[in-house]
N, C-alpha and C. Protein backbone atom coordinates (compact mmCIF):
# COMPACT_ATOMS: atom_id res chain seq x y z
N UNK A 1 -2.18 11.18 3.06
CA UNK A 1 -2.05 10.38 4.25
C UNK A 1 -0.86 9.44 4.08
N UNK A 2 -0.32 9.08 5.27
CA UNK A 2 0.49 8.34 5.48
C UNK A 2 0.06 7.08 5.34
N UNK A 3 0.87 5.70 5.21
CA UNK A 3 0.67 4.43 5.72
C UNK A 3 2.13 3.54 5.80
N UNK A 4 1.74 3.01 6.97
CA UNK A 4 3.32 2.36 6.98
C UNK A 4 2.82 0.67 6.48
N UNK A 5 4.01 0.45 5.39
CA UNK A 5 3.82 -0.96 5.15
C UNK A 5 4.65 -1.90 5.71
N UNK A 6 4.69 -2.83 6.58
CA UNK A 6 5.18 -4.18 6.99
C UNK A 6 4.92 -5.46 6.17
N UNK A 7 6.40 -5.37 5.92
CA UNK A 7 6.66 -6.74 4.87
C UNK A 7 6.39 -8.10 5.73
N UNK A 8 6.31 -9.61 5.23
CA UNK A 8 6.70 -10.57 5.95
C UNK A 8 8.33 -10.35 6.12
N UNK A 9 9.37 -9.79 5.56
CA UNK A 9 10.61 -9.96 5.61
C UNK A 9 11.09 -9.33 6.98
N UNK A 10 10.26 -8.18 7.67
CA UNK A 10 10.28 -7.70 8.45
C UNK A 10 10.84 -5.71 8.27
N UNK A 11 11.00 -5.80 6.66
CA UNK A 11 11.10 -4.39 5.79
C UNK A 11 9.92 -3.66 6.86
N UNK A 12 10.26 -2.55 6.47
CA UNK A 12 9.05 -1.73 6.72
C UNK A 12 9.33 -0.26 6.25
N UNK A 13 7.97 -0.02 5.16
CA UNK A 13 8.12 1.20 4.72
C UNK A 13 7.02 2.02 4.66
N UNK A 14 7.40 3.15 4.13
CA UNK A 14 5.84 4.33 4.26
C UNK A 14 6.19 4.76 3.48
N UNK A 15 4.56 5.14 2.92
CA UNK A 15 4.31 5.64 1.29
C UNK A 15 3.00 6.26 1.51
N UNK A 16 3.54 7.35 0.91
CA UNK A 16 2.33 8.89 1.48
C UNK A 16 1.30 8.57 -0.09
N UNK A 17 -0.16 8.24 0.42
CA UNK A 17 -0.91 7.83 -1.10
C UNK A 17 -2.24 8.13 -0.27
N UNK A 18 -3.67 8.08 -0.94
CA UNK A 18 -4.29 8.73 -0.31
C UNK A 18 -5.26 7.68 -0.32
N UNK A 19 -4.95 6.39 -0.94
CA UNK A 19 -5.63 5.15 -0.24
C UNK A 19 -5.19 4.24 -0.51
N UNK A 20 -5.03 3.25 0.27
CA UNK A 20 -4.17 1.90 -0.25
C UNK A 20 -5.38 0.89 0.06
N UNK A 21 -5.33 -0.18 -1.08
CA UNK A 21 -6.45 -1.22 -0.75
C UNK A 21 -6.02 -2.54 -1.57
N UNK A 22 -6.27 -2.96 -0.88
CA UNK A 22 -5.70 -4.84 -1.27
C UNK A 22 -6.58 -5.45 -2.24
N UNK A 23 -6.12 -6.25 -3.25
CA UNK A 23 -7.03 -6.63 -4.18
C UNK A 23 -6.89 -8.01 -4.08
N UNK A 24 -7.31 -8.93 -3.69
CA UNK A 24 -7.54 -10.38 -3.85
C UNK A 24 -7.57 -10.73 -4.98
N UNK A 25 -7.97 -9.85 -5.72
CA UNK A 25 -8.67 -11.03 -7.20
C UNK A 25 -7.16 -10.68 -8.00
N UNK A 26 -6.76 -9.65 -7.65
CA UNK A 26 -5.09 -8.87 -8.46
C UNK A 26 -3.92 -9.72 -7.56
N UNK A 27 -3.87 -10.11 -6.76
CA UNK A 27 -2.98 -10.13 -5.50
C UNK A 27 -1.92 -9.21 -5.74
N UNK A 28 -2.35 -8.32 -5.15
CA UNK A 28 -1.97 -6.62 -5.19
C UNK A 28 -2.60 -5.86 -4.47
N UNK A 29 -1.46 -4.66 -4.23
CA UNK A 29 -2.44 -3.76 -3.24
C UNK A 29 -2.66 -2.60 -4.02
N UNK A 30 -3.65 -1.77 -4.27
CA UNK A 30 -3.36 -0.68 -4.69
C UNK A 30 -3.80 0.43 -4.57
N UNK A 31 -2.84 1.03 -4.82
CA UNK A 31 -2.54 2.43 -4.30
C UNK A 31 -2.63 4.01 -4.96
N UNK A 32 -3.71 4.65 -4.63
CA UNK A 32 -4.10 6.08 -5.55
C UNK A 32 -3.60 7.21 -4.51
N UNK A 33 -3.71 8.15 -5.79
CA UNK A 33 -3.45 9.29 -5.32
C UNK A 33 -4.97 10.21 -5.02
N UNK A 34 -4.28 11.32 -4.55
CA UNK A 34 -5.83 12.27 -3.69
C UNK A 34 -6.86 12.25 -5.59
N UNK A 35 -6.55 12.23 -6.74
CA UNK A 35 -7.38 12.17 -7.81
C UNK A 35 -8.19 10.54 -8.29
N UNK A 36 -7.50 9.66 -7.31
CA UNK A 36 -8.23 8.27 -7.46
C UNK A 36 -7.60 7.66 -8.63
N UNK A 37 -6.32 8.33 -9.12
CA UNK A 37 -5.67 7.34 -10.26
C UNK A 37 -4.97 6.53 -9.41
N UNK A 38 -4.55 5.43 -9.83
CA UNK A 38 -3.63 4.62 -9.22
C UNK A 38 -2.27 4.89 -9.61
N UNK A 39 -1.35 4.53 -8.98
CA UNK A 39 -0.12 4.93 -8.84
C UNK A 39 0.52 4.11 -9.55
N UNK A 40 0.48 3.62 -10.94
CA UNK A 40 1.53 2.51 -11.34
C UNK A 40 2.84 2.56 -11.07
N UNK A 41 3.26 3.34 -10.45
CA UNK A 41 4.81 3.10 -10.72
C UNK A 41 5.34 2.26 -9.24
N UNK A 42 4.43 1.90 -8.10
CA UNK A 42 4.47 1.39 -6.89
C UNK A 42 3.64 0.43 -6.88
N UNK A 43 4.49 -1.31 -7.03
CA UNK A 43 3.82 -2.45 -6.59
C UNK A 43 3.98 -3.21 -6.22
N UNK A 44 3.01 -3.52 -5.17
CA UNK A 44 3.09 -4.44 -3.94
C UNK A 44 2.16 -5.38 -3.90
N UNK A 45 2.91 -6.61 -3.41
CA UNK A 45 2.50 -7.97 -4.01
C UNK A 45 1.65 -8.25 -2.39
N UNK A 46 0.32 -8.55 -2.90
CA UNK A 46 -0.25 -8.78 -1.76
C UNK A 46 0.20 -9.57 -0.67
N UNK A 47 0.52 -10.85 -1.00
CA UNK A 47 1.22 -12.16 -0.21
C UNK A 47 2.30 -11.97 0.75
N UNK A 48 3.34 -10.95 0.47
CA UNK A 48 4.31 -10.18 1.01
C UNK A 48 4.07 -9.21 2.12
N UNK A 49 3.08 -9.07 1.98
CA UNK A 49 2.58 -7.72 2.74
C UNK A 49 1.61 -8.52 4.83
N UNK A 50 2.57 -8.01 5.43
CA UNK A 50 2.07 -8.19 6.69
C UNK A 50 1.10 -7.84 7.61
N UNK A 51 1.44 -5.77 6.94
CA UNK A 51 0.16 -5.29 7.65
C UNK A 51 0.11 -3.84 6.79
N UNK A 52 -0.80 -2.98 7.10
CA UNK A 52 -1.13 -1.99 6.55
C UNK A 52 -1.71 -0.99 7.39
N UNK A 53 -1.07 0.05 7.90
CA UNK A 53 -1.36 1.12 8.96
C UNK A 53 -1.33 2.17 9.00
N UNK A 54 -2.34 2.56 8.49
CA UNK A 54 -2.27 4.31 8.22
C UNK A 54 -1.28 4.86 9.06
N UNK A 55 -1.20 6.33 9.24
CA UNK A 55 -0.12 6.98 10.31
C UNK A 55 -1.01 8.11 10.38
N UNK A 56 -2.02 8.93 9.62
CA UNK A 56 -2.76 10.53 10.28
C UNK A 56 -2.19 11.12 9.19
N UNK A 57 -2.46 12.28 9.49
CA UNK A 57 -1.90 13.03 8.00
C UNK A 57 -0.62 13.97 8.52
């Protein structure tokens, strides 16, 4: 699946992952693949982050 990310900066990008989920306690979002590992090599700082919107597959 898709999701488009909106920065506060007004960036906006998409990153095909098969769930993205925000962590409060990390301030981080994070992001797995269809096997449920997480993706370390992609990180996004919760605080930064505006919105989060899937797109469909």
């Amino acid at each position: 699946m898709e999701y488009k990310i909106i920065f506060e900066s007004g960036v906006t990008e998409t990153i095909e992952a098969e769930s993205i989920t925000p962590n409060d306690v990390l301030d981080k979002v994070e992001i797995k693949d269809k096997d449920g590992n997480e993706l370390e090599e992609v990180y996004l700082n919760f605080e930064h982050i505006s919105a989060i919107i899937p797109q469909g597959d």
